[in-house]
PDB file of N, CA and C in Angstrom:
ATOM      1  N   UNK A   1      78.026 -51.359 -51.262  1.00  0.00           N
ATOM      2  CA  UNK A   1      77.240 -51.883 -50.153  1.00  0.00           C
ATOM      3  C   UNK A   1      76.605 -50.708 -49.411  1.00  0.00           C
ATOM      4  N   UNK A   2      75.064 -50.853 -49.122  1.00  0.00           N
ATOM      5  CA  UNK A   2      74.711 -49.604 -48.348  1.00  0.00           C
ATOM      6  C   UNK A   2      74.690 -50.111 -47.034  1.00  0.00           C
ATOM      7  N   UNK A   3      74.736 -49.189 -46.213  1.00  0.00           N
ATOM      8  CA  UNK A   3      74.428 -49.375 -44.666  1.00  0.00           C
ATOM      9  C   UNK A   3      73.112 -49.503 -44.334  1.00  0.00           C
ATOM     10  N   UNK A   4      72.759 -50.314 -43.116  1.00  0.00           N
ATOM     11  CA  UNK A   4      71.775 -50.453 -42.842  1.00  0.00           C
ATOM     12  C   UNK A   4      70.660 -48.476 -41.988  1.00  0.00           C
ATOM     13  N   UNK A   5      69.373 -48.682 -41.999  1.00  0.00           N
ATOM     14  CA  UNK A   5      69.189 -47.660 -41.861  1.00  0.00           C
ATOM     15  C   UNK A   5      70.037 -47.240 -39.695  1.00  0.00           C
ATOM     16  N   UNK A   6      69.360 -46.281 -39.485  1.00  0.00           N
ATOM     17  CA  UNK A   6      69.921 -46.406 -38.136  1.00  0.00           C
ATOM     18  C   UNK A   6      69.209 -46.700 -37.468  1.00  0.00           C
ATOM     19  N   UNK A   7      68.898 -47.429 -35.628  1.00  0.00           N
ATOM     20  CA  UNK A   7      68.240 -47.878 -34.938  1.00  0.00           C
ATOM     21  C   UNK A   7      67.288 -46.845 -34.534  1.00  0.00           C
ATOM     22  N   UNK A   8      66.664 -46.225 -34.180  1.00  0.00           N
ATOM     23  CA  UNK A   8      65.931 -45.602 -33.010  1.00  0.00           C
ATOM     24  C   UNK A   8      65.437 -46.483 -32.441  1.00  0.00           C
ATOM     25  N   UNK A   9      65.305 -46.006 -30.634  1.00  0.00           N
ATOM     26  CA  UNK A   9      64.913 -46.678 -29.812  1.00  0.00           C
ATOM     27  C   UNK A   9      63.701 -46.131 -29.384  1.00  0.00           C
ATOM     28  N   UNK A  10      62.558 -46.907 -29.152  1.00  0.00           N
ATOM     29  CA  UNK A  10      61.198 -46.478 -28.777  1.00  0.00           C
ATOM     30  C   UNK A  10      61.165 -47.370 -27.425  1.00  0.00           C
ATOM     31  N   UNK A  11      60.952 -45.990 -26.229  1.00  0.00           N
ATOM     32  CA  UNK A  11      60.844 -47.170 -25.361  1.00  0.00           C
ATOM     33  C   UNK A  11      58.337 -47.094 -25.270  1.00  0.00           C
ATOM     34  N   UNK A  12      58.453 -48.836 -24.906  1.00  0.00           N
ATOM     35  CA  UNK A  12      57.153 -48.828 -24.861  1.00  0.00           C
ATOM     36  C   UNK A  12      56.301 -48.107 -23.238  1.00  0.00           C
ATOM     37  N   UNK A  13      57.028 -48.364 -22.390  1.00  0.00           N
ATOM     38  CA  UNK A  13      56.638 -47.962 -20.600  1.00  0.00           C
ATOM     39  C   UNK A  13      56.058 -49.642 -20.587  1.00  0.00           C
ATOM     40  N   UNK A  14      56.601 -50.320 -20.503  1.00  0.00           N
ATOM     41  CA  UNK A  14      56.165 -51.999 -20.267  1.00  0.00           C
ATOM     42  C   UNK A  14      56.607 -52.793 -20.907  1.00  0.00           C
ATOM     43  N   UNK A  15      56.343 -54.353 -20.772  1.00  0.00           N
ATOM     44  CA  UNK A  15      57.417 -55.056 -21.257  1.00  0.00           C
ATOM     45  C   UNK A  15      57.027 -55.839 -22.856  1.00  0.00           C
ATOM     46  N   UNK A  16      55.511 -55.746 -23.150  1.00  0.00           N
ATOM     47  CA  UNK A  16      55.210 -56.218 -24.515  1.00  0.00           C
ATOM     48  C   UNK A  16      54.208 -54.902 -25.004  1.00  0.00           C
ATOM     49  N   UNK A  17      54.377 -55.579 -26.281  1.00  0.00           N
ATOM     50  CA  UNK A  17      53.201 -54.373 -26.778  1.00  0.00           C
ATOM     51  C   UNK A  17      53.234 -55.264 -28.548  1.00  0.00           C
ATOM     52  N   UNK A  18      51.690 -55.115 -29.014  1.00  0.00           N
ATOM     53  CA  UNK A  18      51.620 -56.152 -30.308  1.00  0.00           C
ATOM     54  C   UNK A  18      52.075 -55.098 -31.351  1.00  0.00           C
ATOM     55  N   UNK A  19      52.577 -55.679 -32.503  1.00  0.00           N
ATOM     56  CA  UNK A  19      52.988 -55.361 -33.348  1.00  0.00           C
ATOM     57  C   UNK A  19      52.602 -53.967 -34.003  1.00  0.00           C
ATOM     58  N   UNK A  20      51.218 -54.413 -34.306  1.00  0.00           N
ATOM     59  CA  UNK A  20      50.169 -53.281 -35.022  1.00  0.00           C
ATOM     60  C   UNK A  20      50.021 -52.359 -34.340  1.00  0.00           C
ATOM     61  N   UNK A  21      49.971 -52.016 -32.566  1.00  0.00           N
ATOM     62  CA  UNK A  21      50.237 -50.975 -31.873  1.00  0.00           C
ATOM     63  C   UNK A  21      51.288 -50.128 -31.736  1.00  0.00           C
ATOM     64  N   UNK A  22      52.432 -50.959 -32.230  1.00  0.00           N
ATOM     65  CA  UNK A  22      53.436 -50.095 -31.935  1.00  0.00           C
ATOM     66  C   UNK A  22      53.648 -49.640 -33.493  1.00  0.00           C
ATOM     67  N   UNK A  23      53.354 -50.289 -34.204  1.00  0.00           N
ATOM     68  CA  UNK A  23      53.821 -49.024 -35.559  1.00  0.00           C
ATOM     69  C   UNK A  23      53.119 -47.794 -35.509  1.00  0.00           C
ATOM     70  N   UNK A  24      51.686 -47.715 -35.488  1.00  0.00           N
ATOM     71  CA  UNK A  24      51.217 -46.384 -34.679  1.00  0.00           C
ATOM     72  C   UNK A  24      51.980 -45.852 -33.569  1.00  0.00           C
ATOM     73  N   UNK A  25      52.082 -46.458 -32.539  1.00  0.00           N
ATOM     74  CA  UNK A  25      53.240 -45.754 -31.204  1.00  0.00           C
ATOM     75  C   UNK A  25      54.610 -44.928 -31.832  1.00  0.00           C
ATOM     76  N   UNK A  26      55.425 -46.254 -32.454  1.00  0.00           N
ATOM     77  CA  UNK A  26      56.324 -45.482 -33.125  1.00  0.00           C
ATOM     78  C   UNK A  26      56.593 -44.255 -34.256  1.00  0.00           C
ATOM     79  N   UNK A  27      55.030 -44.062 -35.046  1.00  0.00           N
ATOM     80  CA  UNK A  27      54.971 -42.453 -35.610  1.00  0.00           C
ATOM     81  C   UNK A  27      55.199 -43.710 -37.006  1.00  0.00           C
ATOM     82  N   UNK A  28      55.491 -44.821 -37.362  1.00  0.00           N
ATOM     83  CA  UNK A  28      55.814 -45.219 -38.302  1.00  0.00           C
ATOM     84  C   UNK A  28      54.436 -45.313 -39.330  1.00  0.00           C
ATOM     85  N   UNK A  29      53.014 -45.483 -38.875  1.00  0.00           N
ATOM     86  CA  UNK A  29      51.961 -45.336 -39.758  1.00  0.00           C
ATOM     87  C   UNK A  29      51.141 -44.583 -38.556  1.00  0.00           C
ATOM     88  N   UNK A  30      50.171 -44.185 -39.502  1.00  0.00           N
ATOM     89  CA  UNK A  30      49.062 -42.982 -39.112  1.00  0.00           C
ATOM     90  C   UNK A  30      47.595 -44.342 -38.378  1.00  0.00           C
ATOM     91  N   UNK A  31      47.364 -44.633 -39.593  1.00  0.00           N
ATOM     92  CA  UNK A  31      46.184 -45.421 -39.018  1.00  0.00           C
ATOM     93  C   UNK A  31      45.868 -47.113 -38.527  1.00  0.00           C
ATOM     94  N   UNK A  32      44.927 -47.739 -38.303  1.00  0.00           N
ATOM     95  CA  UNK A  32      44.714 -49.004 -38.196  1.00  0.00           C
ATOM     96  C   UNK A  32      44.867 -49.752 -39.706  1.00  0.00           C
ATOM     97  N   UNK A  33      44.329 -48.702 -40.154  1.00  0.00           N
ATOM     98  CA  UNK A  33      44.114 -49.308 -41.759  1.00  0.00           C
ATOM     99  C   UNK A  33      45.381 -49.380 -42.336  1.00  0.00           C
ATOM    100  N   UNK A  34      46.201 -48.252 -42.717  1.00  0.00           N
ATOM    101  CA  UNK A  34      47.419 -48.525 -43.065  1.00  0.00           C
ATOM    102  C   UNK A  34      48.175 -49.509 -42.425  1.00  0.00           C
ATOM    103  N   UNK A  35      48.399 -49.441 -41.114  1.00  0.00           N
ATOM    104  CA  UNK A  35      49.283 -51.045 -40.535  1.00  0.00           C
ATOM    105  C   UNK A  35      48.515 -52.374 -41.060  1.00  0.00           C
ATOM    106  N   UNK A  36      47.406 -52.350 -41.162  1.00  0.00           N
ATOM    107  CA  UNK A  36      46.814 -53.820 -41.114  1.00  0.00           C
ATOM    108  C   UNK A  36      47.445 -54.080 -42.838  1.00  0.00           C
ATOM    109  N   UNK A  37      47.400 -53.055 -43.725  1.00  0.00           N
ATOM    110  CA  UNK A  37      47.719 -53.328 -44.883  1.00  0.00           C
ATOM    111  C   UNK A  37      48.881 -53.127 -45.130  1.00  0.00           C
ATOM    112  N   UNK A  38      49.754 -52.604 -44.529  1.00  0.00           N
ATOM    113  CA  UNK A  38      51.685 -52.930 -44.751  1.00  0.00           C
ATOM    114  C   UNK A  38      51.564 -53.853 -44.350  1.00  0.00           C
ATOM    115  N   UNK A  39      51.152 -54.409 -43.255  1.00  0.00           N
ATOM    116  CA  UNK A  39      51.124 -55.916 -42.754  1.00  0.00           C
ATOM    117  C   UNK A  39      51.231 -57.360 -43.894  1.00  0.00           C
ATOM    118  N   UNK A  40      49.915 -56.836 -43.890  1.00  0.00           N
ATOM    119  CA  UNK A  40      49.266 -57.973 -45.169  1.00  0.00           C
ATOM    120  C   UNK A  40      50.175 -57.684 -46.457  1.00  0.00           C
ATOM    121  N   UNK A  41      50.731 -56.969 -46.552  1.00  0.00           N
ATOM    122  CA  UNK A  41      51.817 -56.456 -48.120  1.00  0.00           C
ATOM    123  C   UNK A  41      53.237 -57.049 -47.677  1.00  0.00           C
ATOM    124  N   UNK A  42      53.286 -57.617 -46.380  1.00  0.00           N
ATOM    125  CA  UNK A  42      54.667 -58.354 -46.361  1.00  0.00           C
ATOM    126  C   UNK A  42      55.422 -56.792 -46.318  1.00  0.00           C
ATOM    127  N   UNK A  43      55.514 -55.589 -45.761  1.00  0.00           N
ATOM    128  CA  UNK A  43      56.283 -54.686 -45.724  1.00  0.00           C
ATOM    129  C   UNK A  43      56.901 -53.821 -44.201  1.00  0.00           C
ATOM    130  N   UNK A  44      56.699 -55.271 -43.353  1.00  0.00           N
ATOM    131  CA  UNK A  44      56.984 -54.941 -42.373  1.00  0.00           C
ATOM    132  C   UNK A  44      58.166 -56.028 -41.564  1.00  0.00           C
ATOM    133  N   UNK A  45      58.814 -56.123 -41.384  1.00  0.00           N
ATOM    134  CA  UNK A  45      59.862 -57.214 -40.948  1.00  0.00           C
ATOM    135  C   UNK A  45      59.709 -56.964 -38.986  1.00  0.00           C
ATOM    136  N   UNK A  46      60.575 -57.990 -38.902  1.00  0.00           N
ATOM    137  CA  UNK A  46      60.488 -58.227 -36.883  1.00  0.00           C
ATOM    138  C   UNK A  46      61.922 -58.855 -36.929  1.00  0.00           C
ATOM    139  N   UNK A  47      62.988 -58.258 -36.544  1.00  0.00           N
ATOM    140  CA  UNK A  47      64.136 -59.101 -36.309  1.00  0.00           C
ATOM    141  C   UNK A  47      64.652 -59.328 -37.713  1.00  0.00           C
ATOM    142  N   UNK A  48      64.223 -58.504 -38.990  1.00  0.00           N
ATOM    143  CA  UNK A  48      64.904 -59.405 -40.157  1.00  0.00           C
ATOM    144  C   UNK A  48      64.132 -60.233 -40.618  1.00  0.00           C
ATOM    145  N   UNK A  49      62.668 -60.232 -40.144  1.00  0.00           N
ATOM    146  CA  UNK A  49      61.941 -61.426 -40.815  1.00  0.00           C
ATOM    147  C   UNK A  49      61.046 -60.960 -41.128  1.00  0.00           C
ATOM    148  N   UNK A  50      60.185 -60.942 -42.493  1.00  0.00           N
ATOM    149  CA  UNK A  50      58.468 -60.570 -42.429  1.00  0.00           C
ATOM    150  C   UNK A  50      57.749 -60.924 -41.544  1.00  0.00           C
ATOM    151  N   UNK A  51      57.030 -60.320 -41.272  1.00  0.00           N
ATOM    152  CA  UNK A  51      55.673 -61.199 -40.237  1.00  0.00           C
ATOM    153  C   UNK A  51      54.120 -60.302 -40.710  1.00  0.00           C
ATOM    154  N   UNK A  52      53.704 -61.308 -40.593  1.00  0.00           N
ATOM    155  CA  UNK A  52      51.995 -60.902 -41.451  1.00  0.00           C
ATOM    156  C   UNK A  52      51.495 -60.724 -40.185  1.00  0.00           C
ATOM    157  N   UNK A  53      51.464 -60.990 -38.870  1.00  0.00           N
ATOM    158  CA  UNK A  53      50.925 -60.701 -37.829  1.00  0.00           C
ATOM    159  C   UNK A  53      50.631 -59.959 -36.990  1.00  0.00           C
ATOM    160  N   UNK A  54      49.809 -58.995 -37.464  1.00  0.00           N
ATOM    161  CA  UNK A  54      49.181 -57.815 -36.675  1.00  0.00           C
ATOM    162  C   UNK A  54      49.122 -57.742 -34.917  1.00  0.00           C
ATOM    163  N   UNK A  55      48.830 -59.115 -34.747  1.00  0.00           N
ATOM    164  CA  UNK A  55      48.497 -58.888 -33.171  1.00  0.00           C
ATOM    165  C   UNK A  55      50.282 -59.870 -32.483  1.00  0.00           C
ATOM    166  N   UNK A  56      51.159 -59.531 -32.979  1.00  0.00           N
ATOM    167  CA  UNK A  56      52.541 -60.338 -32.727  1.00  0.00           C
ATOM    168  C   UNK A  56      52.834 -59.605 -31.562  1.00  0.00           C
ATOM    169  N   UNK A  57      53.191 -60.347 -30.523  1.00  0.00           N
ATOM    170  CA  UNK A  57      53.381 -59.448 -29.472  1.00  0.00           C
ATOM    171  C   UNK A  57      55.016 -59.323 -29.523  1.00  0.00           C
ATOM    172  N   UNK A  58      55.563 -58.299 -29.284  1.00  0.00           N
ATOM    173  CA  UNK A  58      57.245 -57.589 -29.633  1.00  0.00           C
ATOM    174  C   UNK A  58      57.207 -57.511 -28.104  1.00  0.00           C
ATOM    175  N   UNK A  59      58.750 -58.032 -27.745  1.00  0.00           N
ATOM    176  CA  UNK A  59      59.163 -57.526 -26.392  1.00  0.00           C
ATOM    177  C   UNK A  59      60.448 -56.956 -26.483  1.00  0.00           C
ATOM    178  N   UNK A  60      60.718 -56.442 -25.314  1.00  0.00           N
ATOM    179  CA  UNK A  60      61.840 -55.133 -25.242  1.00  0.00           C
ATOM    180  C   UNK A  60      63.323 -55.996 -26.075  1.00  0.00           C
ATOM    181  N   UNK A  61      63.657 -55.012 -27.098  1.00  0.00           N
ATOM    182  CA  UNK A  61      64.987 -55.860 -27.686  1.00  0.00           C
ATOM    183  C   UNK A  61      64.685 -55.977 -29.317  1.00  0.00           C
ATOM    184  N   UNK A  62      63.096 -56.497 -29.526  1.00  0.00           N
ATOM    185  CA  UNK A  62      62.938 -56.708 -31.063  1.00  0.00           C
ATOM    186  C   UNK A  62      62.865 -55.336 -31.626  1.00  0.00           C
ATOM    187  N   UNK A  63      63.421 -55.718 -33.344  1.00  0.00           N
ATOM    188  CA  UNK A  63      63.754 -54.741 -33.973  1.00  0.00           C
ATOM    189  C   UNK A  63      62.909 -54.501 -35.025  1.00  0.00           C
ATOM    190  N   UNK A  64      62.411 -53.436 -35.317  1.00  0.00           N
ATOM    191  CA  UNK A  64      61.148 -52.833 -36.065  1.00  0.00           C
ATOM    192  C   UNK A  64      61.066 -52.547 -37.378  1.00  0.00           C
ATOM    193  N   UNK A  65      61.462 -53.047 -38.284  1.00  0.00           N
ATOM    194  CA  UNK A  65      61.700 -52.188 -39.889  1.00  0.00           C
ATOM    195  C   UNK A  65      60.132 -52.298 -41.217  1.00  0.00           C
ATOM    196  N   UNK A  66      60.645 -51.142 -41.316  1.00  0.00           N
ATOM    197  CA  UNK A  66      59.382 -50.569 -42.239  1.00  0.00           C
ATOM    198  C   UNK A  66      59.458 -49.479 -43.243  1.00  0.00           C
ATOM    199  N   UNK A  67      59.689 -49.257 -44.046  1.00  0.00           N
ATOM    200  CA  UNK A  67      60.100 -48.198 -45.110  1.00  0.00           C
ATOM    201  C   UNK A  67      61.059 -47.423 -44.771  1.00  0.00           C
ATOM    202  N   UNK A  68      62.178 -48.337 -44.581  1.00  0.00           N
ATOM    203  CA  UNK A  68      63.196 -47.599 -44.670  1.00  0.00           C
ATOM    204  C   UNK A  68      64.246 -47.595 -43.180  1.00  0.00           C
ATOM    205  N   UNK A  69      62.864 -47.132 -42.466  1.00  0.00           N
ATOM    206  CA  UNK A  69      62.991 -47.103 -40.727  1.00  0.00           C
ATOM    207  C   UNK A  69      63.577 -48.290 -39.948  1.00  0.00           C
ATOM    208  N   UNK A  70      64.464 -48.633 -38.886  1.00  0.00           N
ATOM    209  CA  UNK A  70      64.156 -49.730 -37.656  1.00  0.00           C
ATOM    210  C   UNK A  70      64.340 -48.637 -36.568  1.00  0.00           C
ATOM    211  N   UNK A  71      63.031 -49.396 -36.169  1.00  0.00           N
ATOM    212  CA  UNK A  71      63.116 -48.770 -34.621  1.00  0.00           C
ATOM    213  C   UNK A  71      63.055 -50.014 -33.728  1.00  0.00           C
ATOM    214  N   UNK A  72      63.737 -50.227 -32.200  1.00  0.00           N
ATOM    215  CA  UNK A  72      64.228 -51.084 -31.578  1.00  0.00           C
ATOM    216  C   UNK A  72      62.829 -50.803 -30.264  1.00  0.00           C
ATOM    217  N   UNK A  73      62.347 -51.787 -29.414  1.00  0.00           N
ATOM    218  CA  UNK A  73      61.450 -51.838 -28.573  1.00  0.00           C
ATOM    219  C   UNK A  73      62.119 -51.526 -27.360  1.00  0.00           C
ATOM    220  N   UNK A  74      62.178 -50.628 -26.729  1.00  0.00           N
ATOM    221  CA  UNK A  74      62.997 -50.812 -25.410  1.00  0.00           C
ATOM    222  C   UNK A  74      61.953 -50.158 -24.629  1.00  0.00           C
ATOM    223  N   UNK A  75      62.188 -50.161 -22.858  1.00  0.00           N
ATOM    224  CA  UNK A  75      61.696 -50.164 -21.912  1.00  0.00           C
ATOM    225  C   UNK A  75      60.998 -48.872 -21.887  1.00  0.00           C
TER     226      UNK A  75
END
């Protein structure tokens, strides 16, 4: 059984922020283009779940995973 990766916490300075912004915020992709297309590739989860939704708004608490990475939304 492997372990899950480890949390980092990104805080945003506010209480939402959409999806596709914060994978840029979080250092997790470089451009618009790359998020919109991990997106659309189903290679991005929210809580354990895929989500195709670029403009998903994440509030403080949801959990971020993406190649490998979760990073957690906090304040």
């Amino acid at each position: 059984m492997t372990n899950p990766a480890p949390i980092d916490d990104v805080p945003i300075g506010g209480e939402v922020i959409r999806l596709g912004q914060f994978l840029k915020f979080a250092g997790l992709l470089d451009s618009g283009g790359d998020v919109k297309e991990a997106i659309i590739n189903g290679d991005v989860a929210v809580n354990g779940e895929v989500d195709r939704r670029r403009g998903r708004q994440l509030q403080v608490g949801d959990i971020v995973s993406f190649d490998g990475h979760r990073v957690r939304v906090s304040e």
